[in-house]
N, C-alpha and C. Protein backbone atom coordinates (compact mmCIF):
# COMPACT_ATOMS: atom_id res chain seq x y z
N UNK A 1 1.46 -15.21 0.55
CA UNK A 1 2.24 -14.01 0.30
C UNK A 1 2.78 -14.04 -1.13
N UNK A 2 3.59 -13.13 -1.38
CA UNK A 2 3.82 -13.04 -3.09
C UNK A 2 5.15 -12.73 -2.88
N UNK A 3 5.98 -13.51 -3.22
CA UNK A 3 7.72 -13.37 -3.23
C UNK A 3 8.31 -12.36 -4.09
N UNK A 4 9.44 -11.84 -3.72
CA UNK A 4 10.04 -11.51 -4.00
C UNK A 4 10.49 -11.03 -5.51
N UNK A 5 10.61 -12.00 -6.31
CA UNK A 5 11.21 -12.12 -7.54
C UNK A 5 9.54 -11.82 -8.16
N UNK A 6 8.42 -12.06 -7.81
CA UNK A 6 6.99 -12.29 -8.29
C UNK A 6 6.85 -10.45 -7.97
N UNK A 7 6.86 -10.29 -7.15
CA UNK A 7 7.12 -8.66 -6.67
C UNK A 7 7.81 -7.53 -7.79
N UNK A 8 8.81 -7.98 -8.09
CA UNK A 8 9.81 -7.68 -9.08
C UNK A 8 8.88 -7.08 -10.16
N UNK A 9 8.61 -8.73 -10.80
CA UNK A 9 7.66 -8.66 -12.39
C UNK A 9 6.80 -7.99 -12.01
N UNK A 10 5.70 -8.12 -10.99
CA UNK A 10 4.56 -6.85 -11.38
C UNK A 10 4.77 -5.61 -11.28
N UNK A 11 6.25 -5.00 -10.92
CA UNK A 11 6.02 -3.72 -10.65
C UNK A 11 6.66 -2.96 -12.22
N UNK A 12 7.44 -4.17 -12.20
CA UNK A 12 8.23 -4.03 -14.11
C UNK A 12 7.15 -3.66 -14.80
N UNK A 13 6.11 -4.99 -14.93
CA UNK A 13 5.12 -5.25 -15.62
C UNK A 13 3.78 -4.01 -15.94
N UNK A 14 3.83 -3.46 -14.86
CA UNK A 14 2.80 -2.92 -14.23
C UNK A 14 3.04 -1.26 -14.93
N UNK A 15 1.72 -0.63 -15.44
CA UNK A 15 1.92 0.76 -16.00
C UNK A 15 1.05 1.39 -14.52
N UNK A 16 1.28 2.74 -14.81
CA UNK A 16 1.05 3.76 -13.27
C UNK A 16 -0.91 4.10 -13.24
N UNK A 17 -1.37 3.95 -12.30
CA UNK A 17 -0.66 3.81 -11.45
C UNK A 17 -0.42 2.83 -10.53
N UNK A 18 -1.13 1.32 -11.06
CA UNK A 18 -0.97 0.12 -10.23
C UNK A 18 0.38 -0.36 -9.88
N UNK A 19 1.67 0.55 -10.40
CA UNK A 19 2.94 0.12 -10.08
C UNK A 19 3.48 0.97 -8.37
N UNK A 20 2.85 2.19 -8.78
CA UNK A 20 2.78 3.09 -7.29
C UNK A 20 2.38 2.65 -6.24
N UNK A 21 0.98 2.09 -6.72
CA UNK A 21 0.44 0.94 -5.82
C UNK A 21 1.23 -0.24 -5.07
N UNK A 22 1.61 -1.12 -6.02
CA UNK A 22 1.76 -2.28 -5.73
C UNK A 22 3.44 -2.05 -4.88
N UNK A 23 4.05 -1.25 -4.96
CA UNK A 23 5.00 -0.34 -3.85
C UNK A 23 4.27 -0.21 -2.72
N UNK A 24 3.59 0.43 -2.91
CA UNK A 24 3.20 0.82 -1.12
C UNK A 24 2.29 -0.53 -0.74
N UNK A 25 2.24 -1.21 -1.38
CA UNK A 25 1.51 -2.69 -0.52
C UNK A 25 2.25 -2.89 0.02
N UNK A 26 3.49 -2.92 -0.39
CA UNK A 26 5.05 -4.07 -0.06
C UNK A 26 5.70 -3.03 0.50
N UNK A 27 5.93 -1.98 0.43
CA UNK A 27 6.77 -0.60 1.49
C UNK A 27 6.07 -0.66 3.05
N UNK A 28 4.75 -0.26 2.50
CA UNK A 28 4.14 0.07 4.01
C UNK A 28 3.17 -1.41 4.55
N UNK A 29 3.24 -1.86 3.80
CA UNK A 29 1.81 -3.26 4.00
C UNK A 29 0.46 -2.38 3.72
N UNK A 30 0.17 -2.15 2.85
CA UNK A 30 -1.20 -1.13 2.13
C UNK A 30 -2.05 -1.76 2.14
N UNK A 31 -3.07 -1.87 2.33
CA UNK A 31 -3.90 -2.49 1.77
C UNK A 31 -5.17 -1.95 0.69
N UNK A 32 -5.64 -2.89 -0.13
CA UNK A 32 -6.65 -2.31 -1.25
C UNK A 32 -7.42 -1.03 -1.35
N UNK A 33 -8.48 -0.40 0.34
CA UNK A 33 -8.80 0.60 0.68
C UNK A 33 -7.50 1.33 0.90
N UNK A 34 -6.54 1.15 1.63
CA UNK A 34 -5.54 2.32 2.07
C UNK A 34 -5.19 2.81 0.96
N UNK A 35 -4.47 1.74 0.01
CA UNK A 35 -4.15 2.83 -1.83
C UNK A 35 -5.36 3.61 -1.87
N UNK A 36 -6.49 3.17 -2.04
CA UNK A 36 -7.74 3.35 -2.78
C UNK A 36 -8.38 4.75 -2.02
N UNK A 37 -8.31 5.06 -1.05
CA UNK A 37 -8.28 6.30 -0.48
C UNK A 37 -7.65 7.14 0.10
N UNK A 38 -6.51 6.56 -0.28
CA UNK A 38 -4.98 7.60 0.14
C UNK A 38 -4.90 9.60 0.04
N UNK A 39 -5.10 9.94 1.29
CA UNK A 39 -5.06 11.37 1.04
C UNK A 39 -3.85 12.08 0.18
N UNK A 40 -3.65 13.11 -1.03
CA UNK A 40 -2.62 13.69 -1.23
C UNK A 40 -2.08 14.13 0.41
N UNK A 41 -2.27 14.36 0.92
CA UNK A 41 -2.23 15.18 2.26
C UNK A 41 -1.39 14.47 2.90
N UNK A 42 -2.00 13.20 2.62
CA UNK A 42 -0.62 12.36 3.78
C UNK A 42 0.50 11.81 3.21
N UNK A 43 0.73 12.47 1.77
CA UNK A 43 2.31 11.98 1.47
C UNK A 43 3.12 13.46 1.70
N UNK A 44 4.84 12.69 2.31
CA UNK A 44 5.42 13.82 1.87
C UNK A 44 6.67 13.18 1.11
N UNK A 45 6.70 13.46 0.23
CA UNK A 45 7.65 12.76 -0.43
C UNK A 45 8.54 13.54 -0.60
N UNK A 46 8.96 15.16 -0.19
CA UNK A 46 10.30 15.61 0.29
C UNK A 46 10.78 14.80 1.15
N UNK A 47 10.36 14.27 2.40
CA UNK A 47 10.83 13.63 3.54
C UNK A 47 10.49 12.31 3.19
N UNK A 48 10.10 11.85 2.49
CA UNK A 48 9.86 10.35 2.43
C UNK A 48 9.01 9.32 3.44
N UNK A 49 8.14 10.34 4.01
CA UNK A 49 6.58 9.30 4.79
C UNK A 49 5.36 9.26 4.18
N UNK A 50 4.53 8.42 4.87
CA UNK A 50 3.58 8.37 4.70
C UNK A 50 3.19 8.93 5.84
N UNK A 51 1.35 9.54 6.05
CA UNK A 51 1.26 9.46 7.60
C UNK A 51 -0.62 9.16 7.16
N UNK A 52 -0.98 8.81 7.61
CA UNK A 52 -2.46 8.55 7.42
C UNK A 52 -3.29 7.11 8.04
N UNK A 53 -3.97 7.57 8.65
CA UNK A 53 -4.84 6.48 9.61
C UNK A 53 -5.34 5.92 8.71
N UNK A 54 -4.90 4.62 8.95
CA UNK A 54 -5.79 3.00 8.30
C UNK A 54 -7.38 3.40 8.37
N UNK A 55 -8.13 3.24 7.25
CA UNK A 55 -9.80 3.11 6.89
C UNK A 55 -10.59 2.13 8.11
N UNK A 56 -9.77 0.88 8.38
CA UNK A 56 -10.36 0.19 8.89
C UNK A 56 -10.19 0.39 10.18
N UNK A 57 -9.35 0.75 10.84
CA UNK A 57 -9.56 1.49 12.06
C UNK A 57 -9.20 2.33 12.43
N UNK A 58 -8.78 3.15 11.71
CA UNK A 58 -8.81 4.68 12.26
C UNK A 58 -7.62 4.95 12.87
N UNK A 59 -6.79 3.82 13.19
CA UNK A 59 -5.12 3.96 13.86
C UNK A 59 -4.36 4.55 12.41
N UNK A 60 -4.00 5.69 13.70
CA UNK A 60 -2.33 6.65 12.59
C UNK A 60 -1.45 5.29 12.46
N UNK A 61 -1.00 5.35 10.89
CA UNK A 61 0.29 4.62 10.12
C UNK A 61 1.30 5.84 10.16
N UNK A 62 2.33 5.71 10.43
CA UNK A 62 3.24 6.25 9.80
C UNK A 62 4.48 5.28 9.27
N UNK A 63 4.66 5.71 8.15
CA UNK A 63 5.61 4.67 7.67
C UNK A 63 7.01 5.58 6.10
N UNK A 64 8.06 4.80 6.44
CA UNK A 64 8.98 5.53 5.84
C UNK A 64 8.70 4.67 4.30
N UNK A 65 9.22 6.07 3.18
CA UNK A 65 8.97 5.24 1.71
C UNK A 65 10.19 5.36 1.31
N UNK A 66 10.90 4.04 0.47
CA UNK A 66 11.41 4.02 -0.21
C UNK A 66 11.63 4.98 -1.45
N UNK A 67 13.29 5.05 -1.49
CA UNK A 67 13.32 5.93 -2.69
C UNK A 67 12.40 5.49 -3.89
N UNK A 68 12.04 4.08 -4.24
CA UNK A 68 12.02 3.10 -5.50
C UNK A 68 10.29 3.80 -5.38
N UNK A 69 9.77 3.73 -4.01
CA UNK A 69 8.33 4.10 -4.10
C UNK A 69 8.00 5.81 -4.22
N UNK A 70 8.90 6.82 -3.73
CA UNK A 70 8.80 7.96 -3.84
C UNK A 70 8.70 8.50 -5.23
N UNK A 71 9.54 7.96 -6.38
CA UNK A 71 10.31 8.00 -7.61
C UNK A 71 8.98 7.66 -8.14
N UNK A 72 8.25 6.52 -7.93
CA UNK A 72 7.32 6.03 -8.66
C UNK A 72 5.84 6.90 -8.63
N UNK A 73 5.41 7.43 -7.33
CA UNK A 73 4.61 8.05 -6.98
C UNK A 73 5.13 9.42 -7.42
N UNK A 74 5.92 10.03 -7.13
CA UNK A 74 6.69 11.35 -8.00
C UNK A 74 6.06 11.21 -9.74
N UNK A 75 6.25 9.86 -10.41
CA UNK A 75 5.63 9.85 -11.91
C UNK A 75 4.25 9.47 -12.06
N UNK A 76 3.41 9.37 -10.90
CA UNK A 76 2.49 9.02 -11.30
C UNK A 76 1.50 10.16 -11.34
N UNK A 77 2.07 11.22 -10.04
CA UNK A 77 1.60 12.79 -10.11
C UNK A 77 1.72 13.19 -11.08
N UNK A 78 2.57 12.92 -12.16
CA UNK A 78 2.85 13.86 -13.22
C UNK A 78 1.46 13.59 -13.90
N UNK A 79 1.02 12.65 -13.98
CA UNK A 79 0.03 11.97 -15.18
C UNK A 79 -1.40 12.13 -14.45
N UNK A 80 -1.65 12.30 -13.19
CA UNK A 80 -2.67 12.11 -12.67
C UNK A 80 -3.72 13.11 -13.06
N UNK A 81 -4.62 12.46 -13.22
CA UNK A 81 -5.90 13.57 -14.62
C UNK A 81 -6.90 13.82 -13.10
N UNK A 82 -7.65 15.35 -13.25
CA UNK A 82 -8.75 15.90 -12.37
C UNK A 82 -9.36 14.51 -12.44
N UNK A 83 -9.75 14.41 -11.05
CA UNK A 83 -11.30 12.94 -10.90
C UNK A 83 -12.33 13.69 -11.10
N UNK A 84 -13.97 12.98 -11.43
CA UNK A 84 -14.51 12.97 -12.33
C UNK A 84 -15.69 13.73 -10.90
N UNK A 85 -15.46 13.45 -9.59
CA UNK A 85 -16.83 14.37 -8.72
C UNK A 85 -15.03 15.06 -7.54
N UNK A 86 -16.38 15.86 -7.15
CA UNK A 86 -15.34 16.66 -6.56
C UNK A 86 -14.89 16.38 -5.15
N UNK A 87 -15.67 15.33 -4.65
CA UNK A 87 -15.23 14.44 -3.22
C UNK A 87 -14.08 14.01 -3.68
N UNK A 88 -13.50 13.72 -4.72
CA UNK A 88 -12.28 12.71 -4.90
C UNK A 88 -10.99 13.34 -5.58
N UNK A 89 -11.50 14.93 -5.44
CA UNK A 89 -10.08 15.98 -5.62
C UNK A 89 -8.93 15.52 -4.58
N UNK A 90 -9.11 15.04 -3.90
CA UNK A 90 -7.90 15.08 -2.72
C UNK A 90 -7.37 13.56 -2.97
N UNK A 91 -7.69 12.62 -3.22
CA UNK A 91 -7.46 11.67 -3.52
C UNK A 91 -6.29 11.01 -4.65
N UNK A 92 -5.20 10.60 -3.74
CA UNK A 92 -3.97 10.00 -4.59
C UNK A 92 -4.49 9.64 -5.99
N UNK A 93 -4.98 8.46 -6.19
CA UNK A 93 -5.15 7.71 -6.91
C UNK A 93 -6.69 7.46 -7.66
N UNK A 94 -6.21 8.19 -9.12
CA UNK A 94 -8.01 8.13 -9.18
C UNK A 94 -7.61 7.01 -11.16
N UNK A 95 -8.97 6.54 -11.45
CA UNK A 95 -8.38 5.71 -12.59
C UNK A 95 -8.63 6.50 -14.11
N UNK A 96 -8.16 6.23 -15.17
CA UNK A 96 -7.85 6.76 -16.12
C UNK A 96 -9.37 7.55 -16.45
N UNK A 97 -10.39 7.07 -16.28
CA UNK A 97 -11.73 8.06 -16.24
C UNK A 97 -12.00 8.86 -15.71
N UNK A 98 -11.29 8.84 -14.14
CA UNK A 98 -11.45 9.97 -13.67
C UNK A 98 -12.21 9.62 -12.08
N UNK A 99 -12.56 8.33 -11.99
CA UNK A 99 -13.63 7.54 -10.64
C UNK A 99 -11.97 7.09 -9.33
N UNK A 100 -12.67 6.65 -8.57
CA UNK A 100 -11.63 6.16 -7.50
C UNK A 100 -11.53 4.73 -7.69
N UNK A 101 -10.52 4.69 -6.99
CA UNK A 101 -10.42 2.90 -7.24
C UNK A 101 -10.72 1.72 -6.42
N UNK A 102 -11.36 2.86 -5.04
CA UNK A 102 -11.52 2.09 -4.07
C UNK A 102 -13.28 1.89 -3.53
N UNK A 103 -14.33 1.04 -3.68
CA UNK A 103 -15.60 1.00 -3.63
C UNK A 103 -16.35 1.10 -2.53
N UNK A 104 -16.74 1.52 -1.86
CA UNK A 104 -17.22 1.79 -0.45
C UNK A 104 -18.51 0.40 -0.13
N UNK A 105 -18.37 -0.73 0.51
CA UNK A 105 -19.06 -2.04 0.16
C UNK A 105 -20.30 -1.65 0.71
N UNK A 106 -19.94 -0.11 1.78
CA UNK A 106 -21.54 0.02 2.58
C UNK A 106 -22.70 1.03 1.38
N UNK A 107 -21.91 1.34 0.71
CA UNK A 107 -22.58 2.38 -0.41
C UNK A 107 -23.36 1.08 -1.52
N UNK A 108 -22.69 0.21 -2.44
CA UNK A 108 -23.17 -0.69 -2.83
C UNK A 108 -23.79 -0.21 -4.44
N UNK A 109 -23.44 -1.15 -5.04
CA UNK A 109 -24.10 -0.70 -6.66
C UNK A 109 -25.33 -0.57 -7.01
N UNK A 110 -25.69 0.12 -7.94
CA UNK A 110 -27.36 1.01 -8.66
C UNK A 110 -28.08 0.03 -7.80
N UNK A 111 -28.15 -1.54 -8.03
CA UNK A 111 -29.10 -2.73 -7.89
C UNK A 111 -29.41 -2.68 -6.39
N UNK A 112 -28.84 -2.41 -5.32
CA UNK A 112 -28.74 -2.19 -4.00
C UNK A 112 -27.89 -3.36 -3.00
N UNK A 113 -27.39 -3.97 -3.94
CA UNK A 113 -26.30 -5.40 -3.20
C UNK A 113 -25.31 -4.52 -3.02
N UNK A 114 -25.03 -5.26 -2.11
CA UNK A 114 -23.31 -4.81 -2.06
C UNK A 114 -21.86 -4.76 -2.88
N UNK A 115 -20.84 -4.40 -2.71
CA UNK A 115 -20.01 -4.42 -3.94
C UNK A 115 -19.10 -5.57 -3.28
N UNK A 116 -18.56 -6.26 -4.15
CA UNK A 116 -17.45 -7.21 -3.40
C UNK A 116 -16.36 -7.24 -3.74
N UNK A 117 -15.39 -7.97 -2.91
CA UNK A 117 -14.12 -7.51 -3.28
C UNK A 117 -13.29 -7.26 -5.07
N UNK A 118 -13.85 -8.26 -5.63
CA UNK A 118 -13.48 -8.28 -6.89
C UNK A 118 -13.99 -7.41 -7.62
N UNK A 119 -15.34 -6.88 -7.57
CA UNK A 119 -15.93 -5.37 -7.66
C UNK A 119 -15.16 -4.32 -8.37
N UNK A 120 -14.25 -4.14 -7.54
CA UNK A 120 -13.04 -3.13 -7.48
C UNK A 120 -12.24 -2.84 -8.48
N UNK A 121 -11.98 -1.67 -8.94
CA UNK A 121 -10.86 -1.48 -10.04
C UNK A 121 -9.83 -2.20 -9.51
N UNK A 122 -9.68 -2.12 -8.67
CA UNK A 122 -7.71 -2.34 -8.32
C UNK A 122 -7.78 -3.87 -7.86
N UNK A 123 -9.02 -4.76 -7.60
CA UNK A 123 -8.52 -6.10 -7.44
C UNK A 123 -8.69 -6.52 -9.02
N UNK A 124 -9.51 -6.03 -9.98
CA UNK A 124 -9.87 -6.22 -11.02
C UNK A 124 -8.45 -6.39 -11.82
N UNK A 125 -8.12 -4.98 -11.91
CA UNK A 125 -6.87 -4.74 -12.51
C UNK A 125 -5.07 -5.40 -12.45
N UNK A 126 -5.38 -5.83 -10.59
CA UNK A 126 -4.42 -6.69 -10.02
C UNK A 126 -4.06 -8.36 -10.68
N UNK A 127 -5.69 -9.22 -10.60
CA UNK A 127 -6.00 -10.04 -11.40
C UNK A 127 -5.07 -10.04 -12.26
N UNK A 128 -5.43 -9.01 -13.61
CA UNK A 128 -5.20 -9.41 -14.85
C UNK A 128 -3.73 -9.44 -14.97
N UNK A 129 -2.78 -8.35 -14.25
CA UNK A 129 -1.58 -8.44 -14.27
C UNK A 129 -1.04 -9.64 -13.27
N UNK A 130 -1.43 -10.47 -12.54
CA UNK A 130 -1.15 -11.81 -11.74
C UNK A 130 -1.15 -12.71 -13.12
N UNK A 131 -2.36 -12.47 -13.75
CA UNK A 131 -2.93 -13.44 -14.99
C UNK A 131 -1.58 -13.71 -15.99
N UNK A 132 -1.38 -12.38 -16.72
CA UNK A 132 -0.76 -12.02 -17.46
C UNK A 132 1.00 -12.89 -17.26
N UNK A 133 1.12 -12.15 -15.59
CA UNK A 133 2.56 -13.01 -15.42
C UNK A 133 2.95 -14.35 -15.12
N UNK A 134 1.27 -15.36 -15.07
CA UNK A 134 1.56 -16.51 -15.32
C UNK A 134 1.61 -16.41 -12.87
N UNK A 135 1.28 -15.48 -12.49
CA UNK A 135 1.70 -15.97 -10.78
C UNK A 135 0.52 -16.43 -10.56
N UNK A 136 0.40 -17.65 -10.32
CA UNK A 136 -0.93 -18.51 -9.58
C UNK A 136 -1.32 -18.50 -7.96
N UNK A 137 -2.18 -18.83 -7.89
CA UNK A 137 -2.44 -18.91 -6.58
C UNK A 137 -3.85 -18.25 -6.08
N UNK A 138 -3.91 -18.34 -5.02
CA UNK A 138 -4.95 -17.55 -4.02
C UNK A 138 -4.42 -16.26 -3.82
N UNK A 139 -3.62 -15.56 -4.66
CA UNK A 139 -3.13 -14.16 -4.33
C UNK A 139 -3.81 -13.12 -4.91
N UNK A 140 -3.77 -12.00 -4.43
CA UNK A 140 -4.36 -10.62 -4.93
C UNK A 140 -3.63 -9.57 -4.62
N UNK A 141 -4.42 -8.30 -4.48
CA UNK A 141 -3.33 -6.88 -4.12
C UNK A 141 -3.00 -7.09 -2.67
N UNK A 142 -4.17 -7.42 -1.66
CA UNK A 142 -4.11 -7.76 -0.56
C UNK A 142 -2.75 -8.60 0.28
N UNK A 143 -2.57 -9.69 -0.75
CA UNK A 143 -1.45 -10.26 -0.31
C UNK A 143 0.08 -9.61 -0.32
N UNK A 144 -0.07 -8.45 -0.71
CA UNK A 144 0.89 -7.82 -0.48
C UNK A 144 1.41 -7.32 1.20
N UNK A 145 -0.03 -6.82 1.59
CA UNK A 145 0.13 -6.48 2.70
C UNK A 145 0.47 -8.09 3.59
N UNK A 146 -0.07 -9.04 3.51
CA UNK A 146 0.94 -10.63 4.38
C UNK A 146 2.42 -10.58 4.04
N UNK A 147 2.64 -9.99 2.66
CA UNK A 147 4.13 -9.94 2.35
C UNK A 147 5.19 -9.26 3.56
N UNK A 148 4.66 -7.95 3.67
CA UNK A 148 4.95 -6.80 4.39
C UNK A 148 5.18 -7.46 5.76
N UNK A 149 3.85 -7.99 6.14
CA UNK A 149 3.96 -8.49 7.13
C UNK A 149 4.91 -9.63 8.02
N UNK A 150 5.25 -10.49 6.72
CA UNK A 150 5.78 -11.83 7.05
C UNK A 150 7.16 -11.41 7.29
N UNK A 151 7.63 -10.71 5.83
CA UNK A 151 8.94 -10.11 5.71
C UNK A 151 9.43 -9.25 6.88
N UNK A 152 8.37 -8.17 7.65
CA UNK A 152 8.41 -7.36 8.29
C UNK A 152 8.81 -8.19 9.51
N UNK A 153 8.69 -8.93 10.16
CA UNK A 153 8.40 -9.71 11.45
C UNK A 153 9.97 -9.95 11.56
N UNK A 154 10.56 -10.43 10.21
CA UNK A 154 12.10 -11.00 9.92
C UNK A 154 13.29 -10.11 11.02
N UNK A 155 12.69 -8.47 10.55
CA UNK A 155 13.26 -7.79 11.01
C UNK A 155 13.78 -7.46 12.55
N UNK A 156 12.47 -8.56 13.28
CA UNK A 156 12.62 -8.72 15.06
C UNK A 156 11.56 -7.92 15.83
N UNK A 157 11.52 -6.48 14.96
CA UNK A 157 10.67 -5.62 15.71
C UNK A 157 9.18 -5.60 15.67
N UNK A 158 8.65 -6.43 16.23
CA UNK A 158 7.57 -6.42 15.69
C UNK A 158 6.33 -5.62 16.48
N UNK A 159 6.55 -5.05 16.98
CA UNK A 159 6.09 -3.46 17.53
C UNK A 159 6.24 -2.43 16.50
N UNK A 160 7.71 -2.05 15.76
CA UNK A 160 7.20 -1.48 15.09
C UNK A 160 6.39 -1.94 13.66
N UNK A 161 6.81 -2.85 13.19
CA UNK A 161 5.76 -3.45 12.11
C UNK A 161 4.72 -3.50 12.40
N UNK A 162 3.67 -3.50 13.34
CA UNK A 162 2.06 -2.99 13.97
C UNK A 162 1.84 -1.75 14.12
N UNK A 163 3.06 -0.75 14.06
CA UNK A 163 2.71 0.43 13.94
C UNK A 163 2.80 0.55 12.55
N UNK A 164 3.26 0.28 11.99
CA UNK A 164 3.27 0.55 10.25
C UNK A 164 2.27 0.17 9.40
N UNK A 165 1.99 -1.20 10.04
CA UNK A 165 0.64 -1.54 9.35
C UNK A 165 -1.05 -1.06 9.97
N UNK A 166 -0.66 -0.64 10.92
CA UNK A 166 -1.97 0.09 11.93
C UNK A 166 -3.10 -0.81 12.43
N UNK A 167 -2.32 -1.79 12.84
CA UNK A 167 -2.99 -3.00 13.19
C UNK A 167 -4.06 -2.41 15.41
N UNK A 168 -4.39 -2.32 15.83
CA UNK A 168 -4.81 -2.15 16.53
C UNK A 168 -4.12 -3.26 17.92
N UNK A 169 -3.85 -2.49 19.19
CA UNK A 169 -2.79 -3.48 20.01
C UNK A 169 -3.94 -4.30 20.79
N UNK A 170 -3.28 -5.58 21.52
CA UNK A 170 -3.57 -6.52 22.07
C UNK A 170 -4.43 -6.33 23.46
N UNK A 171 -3.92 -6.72 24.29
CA UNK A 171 -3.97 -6.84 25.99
C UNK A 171 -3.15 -6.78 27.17
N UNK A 172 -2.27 -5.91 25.93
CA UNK A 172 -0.75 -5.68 26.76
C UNK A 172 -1.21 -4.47 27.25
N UNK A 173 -0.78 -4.36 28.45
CA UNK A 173 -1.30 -3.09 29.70
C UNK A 173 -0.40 -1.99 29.20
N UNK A 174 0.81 -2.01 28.38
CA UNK A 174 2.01 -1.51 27.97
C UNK A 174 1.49 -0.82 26.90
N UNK A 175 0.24 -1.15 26.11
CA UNK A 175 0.25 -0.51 24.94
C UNK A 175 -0.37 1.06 25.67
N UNK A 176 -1.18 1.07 26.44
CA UNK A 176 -1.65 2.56 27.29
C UNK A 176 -0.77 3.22 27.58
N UNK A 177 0.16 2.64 27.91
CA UNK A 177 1.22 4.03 28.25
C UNK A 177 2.36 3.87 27.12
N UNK A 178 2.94 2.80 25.98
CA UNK A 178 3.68 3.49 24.94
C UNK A 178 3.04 4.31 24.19
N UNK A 179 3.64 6.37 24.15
CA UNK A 179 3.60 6.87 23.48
C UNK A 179 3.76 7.28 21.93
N UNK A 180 4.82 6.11 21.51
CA UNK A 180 5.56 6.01 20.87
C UNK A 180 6.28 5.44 19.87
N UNK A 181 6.32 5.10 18.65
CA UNK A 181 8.03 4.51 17.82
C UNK A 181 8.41 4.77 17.59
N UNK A 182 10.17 4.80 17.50
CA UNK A 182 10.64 5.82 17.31
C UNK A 182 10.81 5.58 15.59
N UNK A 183 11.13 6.63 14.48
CA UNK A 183 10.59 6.87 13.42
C UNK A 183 12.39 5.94 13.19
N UNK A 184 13.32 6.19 13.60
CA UNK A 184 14.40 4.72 13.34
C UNK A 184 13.81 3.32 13.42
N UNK A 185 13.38 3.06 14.17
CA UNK A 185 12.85 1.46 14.33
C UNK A 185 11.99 1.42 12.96
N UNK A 186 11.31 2.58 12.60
CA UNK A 186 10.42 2.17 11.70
C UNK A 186 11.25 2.22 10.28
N UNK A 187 12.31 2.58 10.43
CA UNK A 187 13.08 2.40 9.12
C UNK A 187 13.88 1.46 8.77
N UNK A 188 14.13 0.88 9.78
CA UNK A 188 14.98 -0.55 10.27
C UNK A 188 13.75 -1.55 9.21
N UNK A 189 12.64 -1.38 9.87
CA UNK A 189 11.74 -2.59 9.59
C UNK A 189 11.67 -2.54 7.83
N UNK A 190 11.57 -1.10 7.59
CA UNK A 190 10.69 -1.14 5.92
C UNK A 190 12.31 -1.58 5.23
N UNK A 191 13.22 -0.70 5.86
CA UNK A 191 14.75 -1.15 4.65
C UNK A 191 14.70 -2.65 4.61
N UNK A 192 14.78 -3.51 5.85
CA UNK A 192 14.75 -4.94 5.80
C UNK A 192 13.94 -5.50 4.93
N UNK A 193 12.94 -4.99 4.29
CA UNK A 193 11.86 -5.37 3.66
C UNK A 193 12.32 -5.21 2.58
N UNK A 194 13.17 -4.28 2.17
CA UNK A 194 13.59 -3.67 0.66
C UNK A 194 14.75 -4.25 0.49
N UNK A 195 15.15 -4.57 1.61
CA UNK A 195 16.59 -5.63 1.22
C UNK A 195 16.39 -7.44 0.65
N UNK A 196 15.05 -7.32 1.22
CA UNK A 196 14.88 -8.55 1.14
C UNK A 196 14.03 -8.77 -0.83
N UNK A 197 13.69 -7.63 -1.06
CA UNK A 197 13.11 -7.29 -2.18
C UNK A 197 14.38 -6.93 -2.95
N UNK A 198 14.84 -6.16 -3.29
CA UNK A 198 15.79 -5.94 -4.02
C UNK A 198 17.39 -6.46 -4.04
N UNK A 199 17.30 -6.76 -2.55
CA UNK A 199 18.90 -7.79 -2.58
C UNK A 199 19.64 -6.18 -1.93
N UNK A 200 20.25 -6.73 -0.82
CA UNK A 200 21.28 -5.51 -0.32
C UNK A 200 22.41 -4.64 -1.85
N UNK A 201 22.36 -3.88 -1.14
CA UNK A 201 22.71 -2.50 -2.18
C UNK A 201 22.10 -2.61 -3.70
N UNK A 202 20.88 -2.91 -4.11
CA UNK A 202 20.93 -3.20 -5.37
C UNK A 202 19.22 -2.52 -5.49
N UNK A 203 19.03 -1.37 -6.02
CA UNK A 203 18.30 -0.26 -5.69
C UNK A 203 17.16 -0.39 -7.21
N UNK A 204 16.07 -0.56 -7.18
CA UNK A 204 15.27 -0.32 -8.64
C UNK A 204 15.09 0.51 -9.03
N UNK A 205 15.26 0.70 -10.79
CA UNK A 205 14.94 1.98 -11.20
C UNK A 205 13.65 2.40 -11.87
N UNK A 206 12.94 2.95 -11.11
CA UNK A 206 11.20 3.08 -11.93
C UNK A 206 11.20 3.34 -13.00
């Protein structure tokens, strides 16, 4: 996972929109595809959610955003240039050329191999700012989302932290008939996360 204070520096560090990003790893537990094909559609950042089914399985996330991530995503709209084909008009996050940032591994490059994780603008780009701040390790953008997770668990609820991260349920006979989280529990979990990131009452300014 990637602590706290390490959290801090890349988002300081970090120009838009890998700073928008690297928020919603650690807000919602994001992962590389979820930034990387994030519908405009599923933010509302009057109300402060997210709502959009995880790539990898198709389970609805809903998850509450931080002011620190709303603020940030609020400046990154300002700057965000037309993408370069027209499948990727709807698309949050496209990179300074105008392409997406997220690689589809079943589509695969000109040569006909597959693309791999490092492939990617956004693990590419993640890298260099890990590089840059001197944070070692086996970490990437990915490890944001274990952050989310680890931190998230702290909180007790860990029902709703599987709904936030859109993890798919177990063998509990219980998951068929809960309808439900309630959208409090899910705010309980992400503030705990932001407390634990920013230190109680002590709020970042993008």
């Amino acid at each position: 996972m990637v602590e706290a204070e390490e959290i801090r520096q890349m988002v300081k560090a970090a120009g838009q929109p890998l700073a928008a990003m690297i928020l919603l790893g650690v807000n919602c537990g994001c992962g590389n595809a979820d930034v990387g094909t994030l519908p405009l559609s599923a933010l509302d950042l009057a109300g402060g959610w997210v709502n959009y089914p995880r790539p990898k399985t198709g389970i609805l996330r809903r998850c509450p955003l931080w002011p620190e991530t709303v603020a940030t995503l609020r400046g990154w709209l300002k700057k965000r240039r037309p993408p370069k084909q027209e499948a990727d008009a709807g698309l949050v996050f496209v990179t300074v050329r105008g392409d997406r940032w997220h690689k589809d591994a079943a589509d695969g490059p000109p040569d006909g191999k597959k693309w791999r994780l490092t492939d990617n603008p956004l693990s590419k780009e993640t890298r260099k700012l890990l590089d840059t701040l001197g944070i070692e390790g086996h970490r990437n953008f990915y490890a944001l989302r274990h952050t989310f997770q680890t931190v998230g668990d702290e909180s007790g609820d860990f029902l709703a932290v599987r709904t936030i991260m859109g993890h798919a349920g177990g063998n509990d006979v219980a998951d068929h008939y809960r309808e439900r989280v309630s959208d409090d529990r899910l705010r309980k979990v992400v503030e705990h996360v932001r407390a634990w990131l920013f230190g109680p009452g002590k709020a970042h300014r993008p």
